[in-house]
N, C-alpha and C. Protein backbone atom coordinates (compact mmCIF):
# COMPACT_ATOMS: atom_id res chain seq x y z
N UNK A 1 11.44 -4.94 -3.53
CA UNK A 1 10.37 -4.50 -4.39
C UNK A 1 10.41 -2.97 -4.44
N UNK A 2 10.49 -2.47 -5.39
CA UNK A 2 10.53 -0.91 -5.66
C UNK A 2 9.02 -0.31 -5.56
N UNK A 3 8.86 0.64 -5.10
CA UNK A 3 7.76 1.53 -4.95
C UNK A 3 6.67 1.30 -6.15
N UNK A 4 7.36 1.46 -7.64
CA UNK A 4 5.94 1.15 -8.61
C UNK A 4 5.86 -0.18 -8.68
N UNK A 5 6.70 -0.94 -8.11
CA UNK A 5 6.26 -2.50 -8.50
C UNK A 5 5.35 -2.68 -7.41
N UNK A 6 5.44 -2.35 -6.09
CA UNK A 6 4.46 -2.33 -5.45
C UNK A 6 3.23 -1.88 -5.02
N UNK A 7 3.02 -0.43 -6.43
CA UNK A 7 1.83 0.06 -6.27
C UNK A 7 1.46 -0.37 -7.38
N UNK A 8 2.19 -1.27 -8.54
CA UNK A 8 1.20 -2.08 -8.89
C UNK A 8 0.62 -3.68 -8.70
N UNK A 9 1.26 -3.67 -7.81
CA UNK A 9 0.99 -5.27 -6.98
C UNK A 9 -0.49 -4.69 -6.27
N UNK A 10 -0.83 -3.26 -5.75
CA UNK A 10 -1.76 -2.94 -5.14
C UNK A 10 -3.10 -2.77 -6.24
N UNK A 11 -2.68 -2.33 -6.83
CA UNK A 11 -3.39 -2.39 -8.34
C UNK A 11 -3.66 -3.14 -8.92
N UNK A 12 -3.02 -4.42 -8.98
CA UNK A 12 -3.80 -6.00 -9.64
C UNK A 12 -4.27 -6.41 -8.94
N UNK A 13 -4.42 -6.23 -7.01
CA UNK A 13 -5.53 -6.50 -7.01
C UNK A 13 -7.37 -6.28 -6.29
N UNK A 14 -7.24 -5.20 -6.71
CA UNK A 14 -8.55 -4.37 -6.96
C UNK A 14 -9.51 -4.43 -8.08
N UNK A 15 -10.32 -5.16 -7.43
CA UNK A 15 -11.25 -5.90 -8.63
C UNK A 15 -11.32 -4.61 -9.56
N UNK A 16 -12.05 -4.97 -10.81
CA UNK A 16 -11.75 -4.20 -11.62
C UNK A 16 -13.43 -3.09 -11.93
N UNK A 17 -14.56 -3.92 -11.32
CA UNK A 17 -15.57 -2.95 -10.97
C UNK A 17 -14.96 -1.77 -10.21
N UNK A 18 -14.48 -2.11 -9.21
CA UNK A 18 -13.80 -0.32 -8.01
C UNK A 18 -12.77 0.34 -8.38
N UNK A 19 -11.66 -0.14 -9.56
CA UNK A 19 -10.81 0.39 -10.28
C UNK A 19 -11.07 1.87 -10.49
N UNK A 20 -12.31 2.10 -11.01
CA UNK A 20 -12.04 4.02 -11.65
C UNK A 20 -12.47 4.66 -10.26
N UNK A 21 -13.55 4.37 -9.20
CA UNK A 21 -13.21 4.50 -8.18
C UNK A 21 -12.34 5.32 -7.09
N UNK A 22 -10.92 3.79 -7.33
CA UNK A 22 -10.02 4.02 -6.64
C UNK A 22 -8.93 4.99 -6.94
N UNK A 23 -9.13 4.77 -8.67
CA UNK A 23 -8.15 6.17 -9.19
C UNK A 23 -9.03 7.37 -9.21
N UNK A 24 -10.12 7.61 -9.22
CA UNK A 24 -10.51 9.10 -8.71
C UNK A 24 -10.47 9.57 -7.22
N UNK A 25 -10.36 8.77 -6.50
CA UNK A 25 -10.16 8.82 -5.43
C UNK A 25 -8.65 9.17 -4.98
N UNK A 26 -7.50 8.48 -5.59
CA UNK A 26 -6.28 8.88 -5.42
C UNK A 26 -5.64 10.29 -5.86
N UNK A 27 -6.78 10.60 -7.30
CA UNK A 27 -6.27 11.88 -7.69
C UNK A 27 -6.38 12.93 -7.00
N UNK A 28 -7.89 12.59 -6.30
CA UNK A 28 -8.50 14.09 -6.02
C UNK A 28 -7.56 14.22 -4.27
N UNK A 29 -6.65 13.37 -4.07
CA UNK A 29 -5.92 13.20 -2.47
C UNK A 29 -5.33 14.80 -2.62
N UNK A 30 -4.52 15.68 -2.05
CA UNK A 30 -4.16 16.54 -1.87
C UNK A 30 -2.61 16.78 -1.65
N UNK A 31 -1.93 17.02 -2.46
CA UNK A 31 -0.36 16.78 -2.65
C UNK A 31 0.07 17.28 -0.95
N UNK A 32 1.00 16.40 -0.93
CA UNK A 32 1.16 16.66 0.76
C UNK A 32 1.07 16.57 2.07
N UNK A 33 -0.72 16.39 1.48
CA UNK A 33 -1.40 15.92 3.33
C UNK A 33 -1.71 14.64 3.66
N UNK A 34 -1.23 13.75 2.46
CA UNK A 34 -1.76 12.36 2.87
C UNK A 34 0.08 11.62 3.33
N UNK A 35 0.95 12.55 3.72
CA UNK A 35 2.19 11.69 4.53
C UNK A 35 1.65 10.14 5.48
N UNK A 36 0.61 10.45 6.36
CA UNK A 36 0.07 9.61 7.20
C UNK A 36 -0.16 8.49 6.72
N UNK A 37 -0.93 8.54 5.57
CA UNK A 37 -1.57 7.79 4.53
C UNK A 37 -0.56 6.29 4.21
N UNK A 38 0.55 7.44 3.64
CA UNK A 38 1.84 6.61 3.00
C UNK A 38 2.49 6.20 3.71
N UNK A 39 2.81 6.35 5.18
CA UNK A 39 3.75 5.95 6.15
C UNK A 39 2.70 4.45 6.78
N UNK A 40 1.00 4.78 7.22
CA UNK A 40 0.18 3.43 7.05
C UNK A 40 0.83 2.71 6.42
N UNK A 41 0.22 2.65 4.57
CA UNK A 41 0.88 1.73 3.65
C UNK A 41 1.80 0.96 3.89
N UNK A 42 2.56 2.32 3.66
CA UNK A 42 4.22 1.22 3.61
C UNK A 42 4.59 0.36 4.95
N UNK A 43 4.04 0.55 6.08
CA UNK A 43 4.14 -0.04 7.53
C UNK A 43 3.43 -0.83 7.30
N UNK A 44 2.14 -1.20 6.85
CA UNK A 44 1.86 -2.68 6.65
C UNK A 44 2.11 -3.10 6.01
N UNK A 45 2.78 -2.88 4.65
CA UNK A 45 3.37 -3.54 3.30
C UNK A 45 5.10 -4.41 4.44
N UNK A 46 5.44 -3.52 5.36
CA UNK A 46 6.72 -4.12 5.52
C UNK A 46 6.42 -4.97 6.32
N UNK A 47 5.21 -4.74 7.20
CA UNK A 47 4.88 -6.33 8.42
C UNK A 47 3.98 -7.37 7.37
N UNK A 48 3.34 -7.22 6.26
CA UNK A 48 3.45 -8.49 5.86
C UNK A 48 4.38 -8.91 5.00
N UNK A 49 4.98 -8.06 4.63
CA UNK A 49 6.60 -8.78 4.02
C UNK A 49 7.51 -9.40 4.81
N UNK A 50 7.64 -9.15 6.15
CA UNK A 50 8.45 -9.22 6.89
C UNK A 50 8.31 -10.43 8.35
N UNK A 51 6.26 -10.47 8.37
CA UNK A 51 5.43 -11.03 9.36
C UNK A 51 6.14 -12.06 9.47
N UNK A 52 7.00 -13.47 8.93
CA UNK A 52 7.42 -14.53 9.73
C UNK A 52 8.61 -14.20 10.65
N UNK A 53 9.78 -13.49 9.50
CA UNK A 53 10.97 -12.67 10.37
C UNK A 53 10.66 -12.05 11.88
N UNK A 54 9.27 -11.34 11.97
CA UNK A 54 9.19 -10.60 13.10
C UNK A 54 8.52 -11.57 14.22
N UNK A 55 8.03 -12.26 13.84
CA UNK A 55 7.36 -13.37 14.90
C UNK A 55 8.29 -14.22 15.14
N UNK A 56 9.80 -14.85 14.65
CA UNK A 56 10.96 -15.33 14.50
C UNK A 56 11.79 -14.68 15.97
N UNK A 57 11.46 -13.48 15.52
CA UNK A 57 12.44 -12.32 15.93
C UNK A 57 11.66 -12.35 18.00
N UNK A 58 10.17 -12.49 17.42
CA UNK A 58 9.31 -12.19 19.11
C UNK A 58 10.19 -13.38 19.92
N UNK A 59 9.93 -14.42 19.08
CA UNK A 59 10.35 -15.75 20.35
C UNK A 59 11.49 -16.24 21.05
C-alpha cells in the first residue's frame, strides 16, 4: 500500500461530521515537528498489517 493510498484509507474512515475538523487540524501541524507523529502512524499501520505474521512469528 503506498503512502496516499493509505492516507486515504485513513480518510474514508472518519465520519464525515469530524472531517473539516481533522483537516484543520492537520494543516495547522507544523512542517517538521510532527516526525514522532508519523513514525506512531506508520508503526501501528505496520502491526495491524502485519498483527497475524507477528503473533505467528511470537510462538
Amino acid at each position: 500500500m503506498s503512502e496516499k493510498e493509505y492516507a486515504k484509507s485513513i480518510i474514508d474512515i472518519i465520519p464525515e461530521e469530524y472531517l473539516d475538523e481533522v483537516i484543520r487540524f492537520l494543516l495547522s501541524l507544523p512542517e517538521g515537528n510532527n516526525d514522532d507523529k508519523k513514525f506512531d502512524l506508520v508503526s501501528k499501520h505496520i502491526l495491524e498489517k502485519y498483527h497475524k505474521a507477528f503473533e505467528e512469528l511470537a510462538k
